[in-house]
C-alpha atoms as a PDB file:
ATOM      1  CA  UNK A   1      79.358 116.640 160.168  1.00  0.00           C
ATOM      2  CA  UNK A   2      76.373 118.987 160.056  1.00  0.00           C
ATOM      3  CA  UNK A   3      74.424 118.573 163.165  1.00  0.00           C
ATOM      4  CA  UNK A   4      77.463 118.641 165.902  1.00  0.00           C
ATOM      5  CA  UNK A   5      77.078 121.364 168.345  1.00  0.00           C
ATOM      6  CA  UNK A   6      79.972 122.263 170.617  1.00  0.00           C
ATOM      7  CA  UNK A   7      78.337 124.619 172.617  1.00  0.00           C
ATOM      8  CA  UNK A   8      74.341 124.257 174.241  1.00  0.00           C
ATOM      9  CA  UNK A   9      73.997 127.862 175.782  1.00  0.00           C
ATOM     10  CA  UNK A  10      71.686 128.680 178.306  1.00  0.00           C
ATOM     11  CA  UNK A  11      69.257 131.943 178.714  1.00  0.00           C
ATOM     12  CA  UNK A  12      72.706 134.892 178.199  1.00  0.00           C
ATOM     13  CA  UNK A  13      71.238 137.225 180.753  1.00  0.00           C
ATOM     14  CA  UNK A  14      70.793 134.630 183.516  1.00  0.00           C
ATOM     15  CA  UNK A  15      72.943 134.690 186.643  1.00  0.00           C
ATOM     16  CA  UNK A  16      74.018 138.282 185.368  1.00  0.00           C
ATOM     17  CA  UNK A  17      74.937 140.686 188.561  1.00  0.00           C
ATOM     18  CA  UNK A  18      73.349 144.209 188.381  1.00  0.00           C
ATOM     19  CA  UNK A  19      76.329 145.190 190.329  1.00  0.00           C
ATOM     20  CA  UNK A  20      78.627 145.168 187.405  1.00  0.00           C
ATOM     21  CA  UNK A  21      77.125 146.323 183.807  1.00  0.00           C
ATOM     22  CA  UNK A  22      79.915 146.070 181.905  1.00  0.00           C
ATOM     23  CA  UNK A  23      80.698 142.505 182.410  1.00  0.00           C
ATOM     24  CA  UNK A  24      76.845 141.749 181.893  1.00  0.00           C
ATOM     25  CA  UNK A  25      77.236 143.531 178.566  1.00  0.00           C
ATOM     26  CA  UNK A  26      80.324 141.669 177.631  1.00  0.00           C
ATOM     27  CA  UNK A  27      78.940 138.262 178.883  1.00  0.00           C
ATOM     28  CA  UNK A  28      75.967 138.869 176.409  1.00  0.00           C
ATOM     29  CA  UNK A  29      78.637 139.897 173.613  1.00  0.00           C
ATOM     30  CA  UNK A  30      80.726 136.599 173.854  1.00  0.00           C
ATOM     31  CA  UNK A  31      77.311 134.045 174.177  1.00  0.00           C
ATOM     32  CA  UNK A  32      75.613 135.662 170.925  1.00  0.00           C
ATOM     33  CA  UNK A  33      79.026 134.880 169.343  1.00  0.00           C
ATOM     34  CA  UNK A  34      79.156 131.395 170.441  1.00  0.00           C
ATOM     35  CA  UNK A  35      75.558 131.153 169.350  1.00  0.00           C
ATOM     36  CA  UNK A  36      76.774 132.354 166.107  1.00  0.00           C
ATOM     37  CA  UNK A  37      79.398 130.071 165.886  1.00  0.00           C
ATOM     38  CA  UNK A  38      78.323 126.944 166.643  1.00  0.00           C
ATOM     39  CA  UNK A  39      74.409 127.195 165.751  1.00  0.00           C
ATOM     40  CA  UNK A  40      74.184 128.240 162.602  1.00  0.00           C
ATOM     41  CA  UNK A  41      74.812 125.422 160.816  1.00  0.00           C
ATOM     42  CA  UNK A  42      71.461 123.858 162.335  1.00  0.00           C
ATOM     43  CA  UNK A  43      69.816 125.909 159.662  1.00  0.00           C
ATOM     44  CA  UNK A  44      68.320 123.761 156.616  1.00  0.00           C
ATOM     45  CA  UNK A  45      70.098 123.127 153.573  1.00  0.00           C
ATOM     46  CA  UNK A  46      69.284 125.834 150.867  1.00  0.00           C
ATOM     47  CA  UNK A  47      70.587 124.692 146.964  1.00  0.00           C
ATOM     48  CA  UNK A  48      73.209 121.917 147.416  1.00  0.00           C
ATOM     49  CA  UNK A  49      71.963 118.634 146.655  1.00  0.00           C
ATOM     50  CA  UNK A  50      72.496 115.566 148.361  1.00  0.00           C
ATOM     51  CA  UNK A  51      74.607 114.279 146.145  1.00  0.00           C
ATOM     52  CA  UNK A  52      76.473 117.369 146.128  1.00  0.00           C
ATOM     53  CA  UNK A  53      76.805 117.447 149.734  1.00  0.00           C
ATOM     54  CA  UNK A  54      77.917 113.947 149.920  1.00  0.00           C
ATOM     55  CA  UNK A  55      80.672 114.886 147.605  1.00  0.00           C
ATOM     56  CA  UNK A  56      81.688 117.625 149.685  1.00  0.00           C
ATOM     57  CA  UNK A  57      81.604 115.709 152.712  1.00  0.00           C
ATOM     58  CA  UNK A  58      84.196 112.673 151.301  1.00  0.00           C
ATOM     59  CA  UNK A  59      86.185 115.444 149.257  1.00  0.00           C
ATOM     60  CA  UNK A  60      87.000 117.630 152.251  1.00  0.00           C
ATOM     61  CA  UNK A  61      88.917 117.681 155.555  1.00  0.00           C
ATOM     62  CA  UNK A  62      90.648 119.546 157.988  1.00  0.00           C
ATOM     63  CA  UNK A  63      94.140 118.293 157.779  1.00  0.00           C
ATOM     64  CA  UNK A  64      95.529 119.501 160.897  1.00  0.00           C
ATOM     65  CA  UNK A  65      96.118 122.300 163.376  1.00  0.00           C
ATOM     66  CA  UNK A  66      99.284 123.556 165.004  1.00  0.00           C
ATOM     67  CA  UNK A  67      99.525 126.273 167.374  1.00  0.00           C
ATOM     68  CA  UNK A  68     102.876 128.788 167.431  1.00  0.00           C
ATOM     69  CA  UNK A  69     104.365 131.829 168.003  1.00  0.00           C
ATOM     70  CA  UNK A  70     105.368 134.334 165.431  1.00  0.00           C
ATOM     71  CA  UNK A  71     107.563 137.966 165.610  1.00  0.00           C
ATOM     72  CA  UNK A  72     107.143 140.804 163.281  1.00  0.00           C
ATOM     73  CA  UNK A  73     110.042 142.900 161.795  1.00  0.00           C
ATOM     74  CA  UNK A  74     109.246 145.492 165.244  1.00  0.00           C
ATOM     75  CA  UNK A  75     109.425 142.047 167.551  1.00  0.00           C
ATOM     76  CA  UNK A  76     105.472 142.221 167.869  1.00  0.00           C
ATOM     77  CA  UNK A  77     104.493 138.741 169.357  1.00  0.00           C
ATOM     78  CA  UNK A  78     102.058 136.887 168.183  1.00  0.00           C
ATOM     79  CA  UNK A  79     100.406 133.822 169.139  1.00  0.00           C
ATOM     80  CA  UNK A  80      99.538 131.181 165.951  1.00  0.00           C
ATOM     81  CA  UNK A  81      96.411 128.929 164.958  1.00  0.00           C
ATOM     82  CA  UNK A  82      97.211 127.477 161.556  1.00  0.00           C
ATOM     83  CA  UNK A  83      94.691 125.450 159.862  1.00  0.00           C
ATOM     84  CA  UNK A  84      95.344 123.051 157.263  1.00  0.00           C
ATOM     85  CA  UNK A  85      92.576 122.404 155.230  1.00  0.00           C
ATOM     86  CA  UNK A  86      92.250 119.848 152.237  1.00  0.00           C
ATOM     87  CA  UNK A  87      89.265 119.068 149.576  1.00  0.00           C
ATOM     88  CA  UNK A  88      89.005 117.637 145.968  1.00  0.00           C
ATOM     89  CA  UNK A  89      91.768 119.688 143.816  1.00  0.00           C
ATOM     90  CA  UNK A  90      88.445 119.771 140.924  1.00  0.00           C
ATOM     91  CA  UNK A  91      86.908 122.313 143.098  1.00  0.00           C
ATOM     92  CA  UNK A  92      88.334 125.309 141.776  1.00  0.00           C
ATOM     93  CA  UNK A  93      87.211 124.824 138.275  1.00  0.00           C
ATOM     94  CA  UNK A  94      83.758 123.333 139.756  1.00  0.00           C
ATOM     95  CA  UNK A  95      82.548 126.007 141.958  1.00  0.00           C
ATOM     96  CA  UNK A  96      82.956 129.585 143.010  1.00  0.00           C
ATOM     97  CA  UNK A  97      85.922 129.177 145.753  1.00  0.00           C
ATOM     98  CA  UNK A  98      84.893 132.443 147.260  1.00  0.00           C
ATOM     99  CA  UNK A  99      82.208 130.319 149.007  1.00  0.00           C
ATOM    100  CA  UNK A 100      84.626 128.224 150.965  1.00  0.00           C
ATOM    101  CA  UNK A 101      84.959 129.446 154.623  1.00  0.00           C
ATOM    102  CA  UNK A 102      86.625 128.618 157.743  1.00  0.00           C
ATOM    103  CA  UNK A 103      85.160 129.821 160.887  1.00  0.00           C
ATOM    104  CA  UNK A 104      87.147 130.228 164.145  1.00  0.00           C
ATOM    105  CA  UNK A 105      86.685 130.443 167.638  1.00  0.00           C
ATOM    106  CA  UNK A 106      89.942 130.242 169.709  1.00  0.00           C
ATOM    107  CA  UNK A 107      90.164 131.125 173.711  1.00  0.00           C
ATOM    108  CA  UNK A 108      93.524 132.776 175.049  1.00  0.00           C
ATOM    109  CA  UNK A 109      94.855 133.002 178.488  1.00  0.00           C
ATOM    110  CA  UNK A 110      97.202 135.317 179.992  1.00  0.00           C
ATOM    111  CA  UNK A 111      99.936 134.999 182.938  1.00  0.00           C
ATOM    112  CA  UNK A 112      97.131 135.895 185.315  1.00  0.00           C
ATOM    113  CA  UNK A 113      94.613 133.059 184.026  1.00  0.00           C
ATOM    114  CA  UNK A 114      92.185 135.395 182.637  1.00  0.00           C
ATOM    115  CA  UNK A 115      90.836 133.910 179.548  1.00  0.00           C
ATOM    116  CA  UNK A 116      89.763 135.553 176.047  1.00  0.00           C
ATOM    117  CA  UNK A 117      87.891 134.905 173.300  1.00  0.00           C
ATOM    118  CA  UNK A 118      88.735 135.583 169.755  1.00  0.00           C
ATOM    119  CA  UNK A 119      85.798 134.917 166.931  1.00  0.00           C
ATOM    120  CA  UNK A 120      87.625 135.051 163.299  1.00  0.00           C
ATOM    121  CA  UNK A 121      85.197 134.104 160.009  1.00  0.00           C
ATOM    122  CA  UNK A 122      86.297 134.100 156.398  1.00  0.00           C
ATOM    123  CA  UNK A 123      86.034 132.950 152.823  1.00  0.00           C
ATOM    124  CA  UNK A 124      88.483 131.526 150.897  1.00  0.00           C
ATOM    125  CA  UNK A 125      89.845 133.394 148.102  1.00  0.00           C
ATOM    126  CA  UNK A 126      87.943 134.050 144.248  1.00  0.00           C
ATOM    127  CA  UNK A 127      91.231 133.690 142.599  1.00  0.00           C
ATOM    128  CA  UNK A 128      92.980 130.095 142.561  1.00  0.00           C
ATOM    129  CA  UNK A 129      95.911 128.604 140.068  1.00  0.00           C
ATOM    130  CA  UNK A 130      94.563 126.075 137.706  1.00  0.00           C
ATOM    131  CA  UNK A 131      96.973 124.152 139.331  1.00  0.00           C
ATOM    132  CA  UNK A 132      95.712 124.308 143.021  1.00  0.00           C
ATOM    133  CA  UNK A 133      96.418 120.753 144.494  1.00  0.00           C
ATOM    134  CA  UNK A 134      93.516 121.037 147.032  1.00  0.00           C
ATOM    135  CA  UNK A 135      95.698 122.051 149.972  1.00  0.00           C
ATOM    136  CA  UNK A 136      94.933 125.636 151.998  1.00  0.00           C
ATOM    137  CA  UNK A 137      96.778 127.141 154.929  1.00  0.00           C
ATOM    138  CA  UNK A 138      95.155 129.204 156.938  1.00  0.00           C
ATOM    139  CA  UNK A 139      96.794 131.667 159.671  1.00  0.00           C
ATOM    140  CA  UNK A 140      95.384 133.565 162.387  1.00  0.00           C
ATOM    141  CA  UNK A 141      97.766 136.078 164.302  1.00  0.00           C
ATOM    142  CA  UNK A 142      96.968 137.043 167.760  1.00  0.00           C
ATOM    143  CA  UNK A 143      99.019 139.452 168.770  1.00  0.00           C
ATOM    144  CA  UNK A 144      99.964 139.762 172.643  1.00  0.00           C
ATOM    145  CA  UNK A 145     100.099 143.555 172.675  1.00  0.00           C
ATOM    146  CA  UNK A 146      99.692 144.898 176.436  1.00  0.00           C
ATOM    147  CA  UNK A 147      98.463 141.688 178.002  1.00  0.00           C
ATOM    148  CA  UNK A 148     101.805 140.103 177.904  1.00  0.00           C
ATOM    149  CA  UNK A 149     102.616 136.702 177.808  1.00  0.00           C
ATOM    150  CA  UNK A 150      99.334 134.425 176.416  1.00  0.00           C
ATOM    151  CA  UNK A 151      98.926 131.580 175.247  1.00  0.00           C
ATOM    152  CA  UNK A 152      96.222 129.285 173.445  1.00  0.00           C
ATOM    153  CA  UNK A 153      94.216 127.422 175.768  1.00  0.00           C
ATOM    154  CA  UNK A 154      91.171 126.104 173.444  1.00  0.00           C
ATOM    155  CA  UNK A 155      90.297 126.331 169.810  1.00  0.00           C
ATOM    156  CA  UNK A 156      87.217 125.224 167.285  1.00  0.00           C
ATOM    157  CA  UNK A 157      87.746 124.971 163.813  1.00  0.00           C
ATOM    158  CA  UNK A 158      84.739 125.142 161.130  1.00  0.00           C
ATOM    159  CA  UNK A 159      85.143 124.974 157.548  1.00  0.00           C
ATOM    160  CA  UNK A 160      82.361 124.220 155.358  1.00  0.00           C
ATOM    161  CA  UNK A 161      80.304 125.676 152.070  1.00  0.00           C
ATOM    162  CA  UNK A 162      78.037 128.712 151.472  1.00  0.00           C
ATOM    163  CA  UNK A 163      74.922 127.056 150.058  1.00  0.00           C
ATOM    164  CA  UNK A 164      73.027 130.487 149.555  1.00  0.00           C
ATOM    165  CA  UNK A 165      73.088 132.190 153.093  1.00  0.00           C
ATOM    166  CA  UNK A 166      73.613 128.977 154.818  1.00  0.00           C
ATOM    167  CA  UNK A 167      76.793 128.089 155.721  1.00  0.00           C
ATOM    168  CA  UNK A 168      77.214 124.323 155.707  1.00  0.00           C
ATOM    169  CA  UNK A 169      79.684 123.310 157.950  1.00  0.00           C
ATOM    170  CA  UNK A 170      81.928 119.543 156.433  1.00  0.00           C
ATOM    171  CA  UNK A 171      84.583 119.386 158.943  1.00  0.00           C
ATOM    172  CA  UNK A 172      85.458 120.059 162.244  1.00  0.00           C
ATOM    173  CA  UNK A 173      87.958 120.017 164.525  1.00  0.00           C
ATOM    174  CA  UNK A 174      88.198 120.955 168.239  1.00  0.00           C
ATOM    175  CA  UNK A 175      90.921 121.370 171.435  1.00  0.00           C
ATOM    176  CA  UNK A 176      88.771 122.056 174.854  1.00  0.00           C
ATOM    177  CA  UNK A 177      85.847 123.616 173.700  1.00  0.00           C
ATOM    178  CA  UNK A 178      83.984 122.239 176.944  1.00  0.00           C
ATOM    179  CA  UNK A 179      86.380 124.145 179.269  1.00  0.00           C
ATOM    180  CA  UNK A 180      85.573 127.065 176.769  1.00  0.00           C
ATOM    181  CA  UNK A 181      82.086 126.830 176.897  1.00  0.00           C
ATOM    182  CA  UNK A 182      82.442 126.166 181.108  1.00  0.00           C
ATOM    183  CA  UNK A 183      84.253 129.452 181.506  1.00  0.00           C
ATOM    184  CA  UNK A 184      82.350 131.386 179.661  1.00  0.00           C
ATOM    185  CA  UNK A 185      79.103 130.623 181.571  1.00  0.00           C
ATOM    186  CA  UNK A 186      80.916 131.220 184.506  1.00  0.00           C
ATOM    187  CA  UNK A 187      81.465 134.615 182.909  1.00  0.00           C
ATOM    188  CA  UNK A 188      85.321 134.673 183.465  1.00  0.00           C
ATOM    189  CA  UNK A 189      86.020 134.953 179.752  1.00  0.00           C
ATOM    190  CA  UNK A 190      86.709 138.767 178.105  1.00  0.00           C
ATOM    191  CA  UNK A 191      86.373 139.768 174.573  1.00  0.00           C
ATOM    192  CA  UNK A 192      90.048 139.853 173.544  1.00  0.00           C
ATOM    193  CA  UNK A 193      91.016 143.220 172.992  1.00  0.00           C
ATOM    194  CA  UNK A 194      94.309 142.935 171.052  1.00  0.00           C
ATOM    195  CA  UNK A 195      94.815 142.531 167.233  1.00  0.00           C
ATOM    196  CA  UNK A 196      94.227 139.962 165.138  1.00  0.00           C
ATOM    197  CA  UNK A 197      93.921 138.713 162.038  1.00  0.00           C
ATOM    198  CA  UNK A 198      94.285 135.743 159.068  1.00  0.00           C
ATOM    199  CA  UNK A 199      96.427 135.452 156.439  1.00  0.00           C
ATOM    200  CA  UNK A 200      96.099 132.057 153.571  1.00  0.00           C
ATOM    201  CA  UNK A 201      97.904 130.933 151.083  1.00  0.00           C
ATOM    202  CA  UNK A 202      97.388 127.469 149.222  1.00  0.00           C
ATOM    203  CA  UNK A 203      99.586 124.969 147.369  1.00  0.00           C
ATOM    204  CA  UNK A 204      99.502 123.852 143.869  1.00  0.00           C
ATOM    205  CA  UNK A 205     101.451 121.802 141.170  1.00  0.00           C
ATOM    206  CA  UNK A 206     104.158 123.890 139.189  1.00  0.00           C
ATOM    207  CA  UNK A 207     105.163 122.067 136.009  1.00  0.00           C
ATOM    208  CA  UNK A 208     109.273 122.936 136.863  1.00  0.00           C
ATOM    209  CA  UNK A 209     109.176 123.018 140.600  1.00  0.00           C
ATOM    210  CA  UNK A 210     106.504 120.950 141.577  1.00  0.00           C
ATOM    211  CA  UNK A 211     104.309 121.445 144.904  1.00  0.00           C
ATOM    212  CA  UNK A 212     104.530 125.659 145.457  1.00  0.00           C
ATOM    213  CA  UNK A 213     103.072 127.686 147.907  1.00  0.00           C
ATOM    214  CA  UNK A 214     100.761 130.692 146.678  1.00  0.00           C
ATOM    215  CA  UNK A 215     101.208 134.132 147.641  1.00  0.00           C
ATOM    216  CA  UNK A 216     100.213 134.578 150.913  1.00  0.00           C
ATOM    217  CA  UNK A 217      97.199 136.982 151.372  1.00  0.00           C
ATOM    218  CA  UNK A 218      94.883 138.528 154.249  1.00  0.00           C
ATOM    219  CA  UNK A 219      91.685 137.412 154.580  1.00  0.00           C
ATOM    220  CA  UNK A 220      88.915 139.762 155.650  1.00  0.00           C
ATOM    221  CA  UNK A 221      86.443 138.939 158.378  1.00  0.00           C
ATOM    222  CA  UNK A 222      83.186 138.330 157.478  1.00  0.00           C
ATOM    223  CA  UNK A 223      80.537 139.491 159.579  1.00  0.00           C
ATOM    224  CA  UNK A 224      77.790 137.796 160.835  1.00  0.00           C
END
């Protein structure tokens, strides 16, 4: 699916007020995120081959996502995007599974309407059972902290391939990421301030038990 843009963004400083910097500042913040997000996979291809790419592309999908809410052991709320991603279970013993990634931009809105964005990137882990079955889970908590009650409004969901510095994005999946894109130009949409982050775990075939969930582990972001 390389080639699909969600987002066309305009000039970030037009329409900007000089009344109020700090939502000018912020405005710019969230575009060269989106920019990030959903543009960089324009870039050219750098050491996959075709065929390679084409293998990828029939191997791999984006089973699923479902949205929840989770509480910590100190009733913490937190608002759920879990991915379920699924690709040829040869991979692990084929290539580095470090370079896997899933990229995520999700939009939140609270009681009062206000909407937020929340940009989360990162890479699969380097160590995987033999076993691995080619199915991944990943997780990312959103917690509601001081704004209350939120909820998720909008999400896009990119996983793909580091081929070099090029990340290569294979499948896609998307909930209202016009709307998104509409509120953000009409600069109503905040940098959410609360914490987050992603947690994974994958499945794979035990010889006694059969399909069994890995240890679940946190996933750092990756900047970009």
């Amino acid at each position: 699916m390389p080639g699909r843009v969600f987002f066309q963004l305009k000039n970030p400083t037009a329409g900007c007020s000089p009344i109020n910097k700090g939502l000018d500042v912020q405005t710019i913040k969230i575009y060269l995120l989106l920019a990030v997000l959903f543009a960089s996979h324009l870039l050219a291809f750098g050491e996959l081959t075709d065929k390679d790419l084409k293998q990828f592309e029939s191997n791999l999908e984006i089973g699923g996502v479902r949205i929840t809410s989770w509480k910590n052991d100190d009733r913490e709320k937190y608002e759920v995007l879990q991915v379920n991603t699924l690709q040829s279970q040869d991979d692990p013993r084929q290539y580095d599974m470090s370079k896997f990634r899933v990229r995520l931009a999700v939009e939140l809105t609270d009681s009062q309407k206000n909407t937020y964005l929340v940009k989360f990137t990162g890479n699969a882990p380097e160590d995987y059972n033999s076993d691995y079955n080619g199915e991944d889970y990943w997780k990312l908590y959103m917690a509601h902290g001081d704004l209350g009650r939120i909820k998720i409004s909008g999400y896009v969901v990119e996983y793909g391939f580091m081929d070099g510095e090029t990340f290569v994005v294979l499948a896609v999946d998307e909930d209202d990421s016009e709307k998104m894109q509409a509120r953000v130009q009409q600069q109503t949409t905040q940098l959410f301030p609360g914490k987050v982050y992603l947690r994974h775990y994958y499945m794979y075939d035990d010889s006694s038990e059969g399909d069994t969930e890995s240890t679940e582990m946190t996933i750092k972001r990756v900047k970009e």
